[in-house]
C-alpha atoms as a PDB file:
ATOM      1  CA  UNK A   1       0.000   0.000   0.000  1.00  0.00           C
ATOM      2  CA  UNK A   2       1.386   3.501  -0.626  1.00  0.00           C
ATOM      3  CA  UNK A   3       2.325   5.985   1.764  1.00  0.00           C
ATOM      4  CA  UNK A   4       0.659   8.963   0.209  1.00  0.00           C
ATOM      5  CA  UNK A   5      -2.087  10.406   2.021  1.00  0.00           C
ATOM      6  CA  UNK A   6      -5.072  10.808   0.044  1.00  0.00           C
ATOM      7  CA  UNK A   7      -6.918  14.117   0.552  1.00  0.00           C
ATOM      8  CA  UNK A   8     -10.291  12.947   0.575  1.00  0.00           C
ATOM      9  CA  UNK A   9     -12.382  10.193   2.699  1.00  0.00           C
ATOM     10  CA  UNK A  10     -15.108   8.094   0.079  1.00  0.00           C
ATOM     11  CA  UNK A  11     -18.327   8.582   1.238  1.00  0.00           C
ATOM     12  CA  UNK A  12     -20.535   5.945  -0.785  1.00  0.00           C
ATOM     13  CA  UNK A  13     -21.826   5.093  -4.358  1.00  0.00           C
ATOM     14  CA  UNK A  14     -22.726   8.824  -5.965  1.00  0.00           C
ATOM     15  CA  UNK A  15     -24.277   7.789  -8.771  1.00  0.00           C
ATOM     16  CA  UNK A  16     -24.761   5.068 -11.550  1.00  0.00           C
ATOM     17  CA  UNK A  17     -24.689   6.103 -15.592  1.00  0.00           C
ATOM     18  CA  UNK A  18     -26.310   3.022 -17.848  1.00  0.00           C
ATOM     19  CA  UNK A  19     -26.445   3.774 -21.405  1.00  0.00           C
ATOM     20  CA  UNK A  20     -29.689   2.963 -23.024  1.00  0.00           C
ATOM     21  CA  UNK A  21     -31.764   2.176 -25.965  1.00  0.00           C
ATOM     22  CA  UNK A  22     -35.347   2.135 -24.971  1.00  0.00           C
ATOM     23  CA  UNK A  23     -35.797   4.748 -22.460  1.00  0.00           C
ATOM     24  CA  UNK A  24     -39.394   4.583 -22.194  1.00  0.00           C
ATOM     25  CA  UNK A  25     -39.204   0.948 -20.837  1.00  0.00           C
ATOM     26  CA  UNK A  26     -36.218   1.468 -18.594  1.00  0.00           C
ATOM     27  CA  UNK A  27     -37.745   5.143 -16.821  1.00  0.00           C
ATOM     28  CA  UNK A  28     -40.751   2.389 -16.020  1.00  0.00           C
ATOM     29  CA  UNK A  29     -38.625  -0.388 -14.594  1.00  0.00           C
ATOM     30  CA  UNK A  30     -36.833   2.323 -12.234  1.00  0.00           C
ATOM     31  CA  UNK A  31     -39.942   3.851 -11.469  1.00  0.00           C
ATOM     32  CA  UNK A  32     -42.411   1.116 -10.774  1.00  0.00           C
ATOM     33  CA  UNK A  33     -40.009  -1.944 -10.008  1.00  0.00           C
ATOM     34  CA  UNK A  34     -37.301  -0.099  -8.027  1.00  0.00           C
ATOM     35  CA  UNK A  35     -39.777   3.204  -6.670  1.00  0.00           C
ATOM     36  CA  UNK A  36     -36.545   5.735  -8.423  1.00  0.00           C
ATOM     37  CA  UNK A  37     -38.095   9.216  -8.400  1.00  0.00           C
ATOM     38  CA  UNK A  38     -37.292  11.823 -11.039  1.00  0.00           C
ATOM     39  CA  UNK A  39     -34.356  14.034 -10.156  1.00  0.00           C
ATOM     40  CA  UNK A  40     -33.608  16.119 -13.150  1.00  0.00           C
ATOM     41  CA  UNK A  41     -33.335  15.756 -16.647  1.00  0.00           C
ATOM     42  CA  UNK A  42     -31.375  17.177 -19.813  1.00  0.00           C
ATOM     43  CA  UNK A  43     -33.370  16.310 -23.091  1.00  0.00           C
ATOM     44  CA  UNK A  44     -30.942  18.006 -25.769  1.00  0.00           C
ATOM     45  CA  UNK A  45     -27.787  15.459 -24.139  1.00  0.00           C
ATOM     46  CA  UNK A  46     -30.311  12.690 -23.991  1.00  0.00           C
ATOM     47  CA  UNK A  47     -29.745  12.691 -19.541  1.00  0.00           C
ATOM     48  CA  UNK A  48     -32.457  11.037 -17.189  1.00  0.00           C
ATOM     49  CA  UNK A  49     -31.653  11.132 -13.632  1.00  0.00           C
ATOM     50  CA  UNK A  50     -33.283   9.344 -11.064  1.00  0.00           C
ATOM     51  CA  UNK A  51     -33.023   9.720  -7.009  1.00  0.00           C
ATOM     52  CA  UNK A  52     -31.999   6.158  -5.533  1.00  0.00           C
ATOM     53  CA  UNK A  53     -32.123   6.829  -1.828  1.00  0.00           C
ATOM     54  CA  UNK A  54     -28.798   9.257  -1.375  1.00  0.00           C
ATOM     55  CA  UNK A  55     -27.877   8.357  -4.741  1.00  0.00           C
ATOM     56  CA  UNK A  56     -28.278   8.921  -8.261  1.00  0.00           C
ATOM     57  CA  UNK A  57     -29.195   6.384 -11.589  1.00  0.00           C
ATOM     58  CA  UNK A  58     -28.463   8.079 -15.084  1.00  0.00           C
ATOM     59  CA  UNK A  59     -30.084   6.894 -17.859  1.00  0.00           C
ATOM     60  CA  UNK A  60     -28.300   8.361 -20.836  1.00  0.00           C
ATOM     61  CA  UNK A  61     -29.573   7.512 -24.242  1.00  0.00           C
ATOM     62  CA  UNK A  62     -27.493   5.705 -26.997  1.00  0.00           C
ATOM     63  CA  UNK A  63     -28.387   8.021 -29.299  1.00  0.00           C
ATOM     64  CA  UNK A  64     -28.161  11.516 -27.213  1.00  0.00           C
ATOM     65  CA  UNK A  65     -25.214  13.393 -27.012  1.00  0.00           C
ATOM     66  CA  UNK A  66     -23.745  11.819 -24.349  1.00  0.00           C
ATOM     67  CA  UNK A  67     -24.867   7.732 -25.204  1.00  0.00           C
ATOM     68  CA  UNK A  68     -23.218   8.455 -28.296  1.00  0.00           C
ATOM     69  CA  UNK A  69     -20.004   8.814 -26.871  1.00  0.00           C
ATOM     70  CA  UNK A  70     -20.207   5.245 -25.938  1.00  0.00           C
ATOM     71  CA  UNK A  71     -20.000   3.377 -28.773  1.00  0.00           C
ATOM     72  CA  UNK A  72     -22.442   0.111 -29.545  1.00  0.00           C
ATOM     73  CA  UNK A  73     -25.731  -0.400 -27.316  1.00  0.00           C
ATOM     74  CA  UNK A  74     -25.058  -1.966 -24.541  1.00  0.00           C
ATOM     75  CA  UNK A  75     -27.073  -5.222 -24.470  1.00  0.00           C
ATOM     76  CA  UNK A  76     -26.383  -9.322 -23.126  1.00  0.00           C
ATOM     77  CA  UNK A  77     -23.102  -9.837 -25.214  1.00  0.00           C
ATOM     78  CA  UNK A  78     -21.887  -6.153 -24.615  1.00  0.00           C
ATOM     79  CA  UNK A  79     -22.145  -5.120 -21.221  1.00  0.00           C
ATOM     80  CA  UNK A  80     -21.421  -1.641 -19.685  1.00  0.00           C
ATOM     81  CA  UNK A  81     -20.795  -2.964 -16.138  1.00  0.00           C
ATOM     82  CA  UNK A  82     -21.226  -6.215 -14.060  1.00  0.00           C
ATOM     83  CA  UNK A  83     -23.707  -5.153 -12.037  1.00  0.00           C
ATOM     84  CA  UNK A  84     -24.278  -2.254  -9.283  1.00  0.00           C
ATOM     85  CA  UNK A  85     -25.617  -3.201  -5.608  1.00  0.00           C
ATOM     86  CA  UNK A  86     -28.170  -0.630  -4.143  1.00  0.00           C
ATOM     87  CA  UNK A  87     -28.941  -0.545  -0.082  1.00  0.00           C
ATOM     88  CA  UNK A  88     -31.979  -1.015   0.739  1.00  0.00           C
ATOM     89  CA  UNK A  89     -34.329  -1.803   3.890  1.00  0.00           C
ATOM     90  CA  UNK A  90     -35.982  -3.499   5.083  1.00  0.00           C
ATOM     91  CA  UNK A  91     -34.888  -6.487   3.497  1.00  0.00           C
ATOM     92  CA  UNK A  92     -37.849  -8.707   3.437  1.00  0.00           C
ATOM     93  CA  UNK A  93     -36.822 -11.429   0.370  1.00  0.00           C
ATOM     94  CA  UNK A  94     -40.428 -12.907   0.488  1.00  0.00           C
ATOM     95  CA  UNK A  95     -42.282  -9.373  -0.500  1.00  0.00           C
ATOM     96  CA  UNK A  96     -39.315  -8.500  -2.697  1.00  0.00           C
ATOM     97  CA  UNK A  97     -40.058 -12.023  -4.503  1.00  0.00           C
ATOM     98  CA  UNK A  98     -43.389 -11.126  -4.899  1.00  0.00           C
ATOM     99  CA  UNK A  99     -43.086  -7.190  -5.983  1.00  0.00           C
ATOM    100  CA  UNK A 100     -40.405  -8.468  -8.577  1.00  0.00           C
ATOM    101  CA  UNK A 101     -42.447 -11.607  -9.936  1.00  0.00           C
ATOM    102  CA  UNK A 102     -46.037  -9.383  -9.920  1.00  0.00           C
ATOM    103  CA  UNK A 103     -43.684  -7.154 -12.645  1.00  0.00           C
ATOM    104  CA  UNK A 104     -42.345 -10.128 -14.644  1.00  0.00           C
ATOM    105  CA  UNK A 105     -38.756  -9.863 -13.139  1.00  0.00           C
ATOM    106  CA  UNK A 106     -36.975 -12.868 -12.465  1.00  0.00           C
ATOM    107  CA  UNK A 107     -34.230 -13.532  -9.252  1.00  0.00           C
ATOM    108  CA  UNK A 108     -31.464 -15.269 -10.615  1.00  0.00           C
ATOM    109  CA  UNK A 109     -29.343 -15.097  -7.266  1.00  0.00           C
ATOM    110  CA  UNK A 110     -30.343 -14.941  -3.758  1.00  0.00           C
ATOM    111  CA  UNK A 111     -28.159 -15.224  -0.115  1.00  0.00           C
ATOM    112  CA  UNK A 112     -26.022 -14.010   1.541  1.00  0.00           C
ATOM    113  CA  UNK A 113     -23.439 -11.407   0.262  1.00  0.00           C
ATOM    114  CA  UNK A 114     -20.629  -9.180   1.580  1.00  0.00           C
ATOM    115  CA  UNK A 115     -21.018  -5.691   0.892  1.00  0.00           C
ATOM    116  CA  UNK A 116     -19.816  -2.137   2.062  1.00  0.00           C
ATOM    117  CA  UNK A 117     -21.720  -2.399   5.610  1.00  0.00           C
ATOM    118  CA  UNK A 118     -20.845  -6.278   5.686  1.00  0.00           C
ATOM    119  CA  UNK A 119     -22.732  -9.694   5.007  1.00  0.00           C
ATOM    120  CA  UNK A 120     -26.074  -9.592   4.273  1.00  0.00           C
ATOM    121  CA  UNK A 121     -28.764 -10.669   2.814  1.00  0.00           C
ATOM    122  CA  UNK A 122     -29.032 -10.070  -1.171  1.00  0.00           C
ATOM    123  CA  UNK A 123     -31.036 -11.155  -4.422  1.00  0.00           C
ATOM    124  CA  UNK A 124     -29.780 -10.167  -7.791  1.00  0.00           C
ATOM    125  CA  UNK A 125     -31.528  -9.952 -11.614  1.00  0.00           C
ATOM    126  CA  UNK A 126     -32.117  -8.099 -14.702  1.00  0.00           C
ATOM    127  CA  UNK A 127     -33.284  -4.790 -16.054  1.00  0.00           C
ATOM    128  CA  UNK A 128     -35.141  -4.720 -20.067  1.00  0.00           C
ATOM    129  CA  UNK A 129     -31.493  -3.821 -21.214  1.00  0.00           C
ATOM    130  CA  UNK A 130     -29.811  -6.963 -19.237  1.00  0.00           C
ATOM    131  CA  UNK A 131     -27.599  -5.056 -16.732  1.00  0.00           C
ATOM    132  CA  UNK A 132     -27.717  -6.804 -13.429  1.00  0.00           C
ATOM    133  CA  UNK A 133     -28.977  -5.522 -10.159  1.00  0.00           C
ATOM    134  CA  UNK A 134     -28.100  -6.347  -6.936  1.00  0.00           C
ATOM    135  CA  UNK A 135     -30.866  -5.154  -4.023  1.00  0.00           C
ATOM    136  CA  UNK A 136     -28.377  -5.532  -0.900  1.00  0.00           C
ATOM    137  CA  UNK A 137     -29.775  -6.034   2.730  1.00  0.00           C
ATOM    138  CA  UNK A 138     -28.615  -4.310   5.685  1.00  0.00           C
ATOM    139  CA  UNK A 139     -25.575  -6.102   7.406  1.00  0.00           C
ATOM    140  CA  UNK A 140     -26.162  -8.762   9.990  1.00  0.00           C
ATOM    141  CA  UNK A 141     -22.529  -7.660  11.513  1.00  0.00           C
ATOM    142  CA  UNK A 142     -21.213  -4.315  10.392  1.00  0.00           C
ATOM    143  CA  UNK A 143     -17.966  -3.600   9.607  1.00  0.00           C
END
């Protein structure tokens, strides 16, 4: 590890940018499957942001300003990220199972999981565009 002293302390996850092709169906996924709210938006770069809790999820379309920077849609062969964990509580997996099969969305993973706070509870699957979510339960031992 280095000895340089880094002038800042990291605070948490700021915010998440997912490029995208149909942003109709992926503002309704946020909204109604995750409960997002709308933050702000920039039409003429193609930028939808959406509150997460005490972060942030851009949307950015592929063919905006700023999507276009990316290159190819993003999609199941061409991913922009692994996945991205979001806190949340309670973490009840029986009414998440339900609230995520009543909109169509299968769990691929469930358990246990370590995360920023510690091991906890977690179930993981897909948004229309294939990136992967994790929902991440509150630690049963913090770190």
């Amino acid at each position: 590890m280095s000895e340089t002293t880094i002038p800042f302390t990291m605070a948490g996850l700021d915010h998440v940018v997912l490029r995208v092709s149909d942003i109709r169906t992926m503002l309704d996924f946020y909204h109604d499957v995750l409960g997002c709210s709308d933050e702000r938006t920039q039409f003429e770069i193609g930028l939808f942001q959406l509150r997460a809790g005490r972060s942030l999820i851009d949307l950015v379309t592929i063919d905006g300003k700023l999507g276009a920077a990316g290159g190819a849609a993003p999609g199941r062969e061409g991913r922009n990220l692994d996945h991205f964990a979001l806190a949340i509580h309670p973490f009840d997996e029986n009414a998440i199972r339900a609230h995520l099969a009543r909109h169509g969305v299968a769990i691929e993973q469930s358990g246990p999981r370590y995360g920023a706070e510690g091991e906890g509870p977690s179930v993981y699957f897909r948004d229309p565009e294939g990136n992967l979510i994790e929902l991440k339960g509150p630690a049963e031992h913090s770190v």
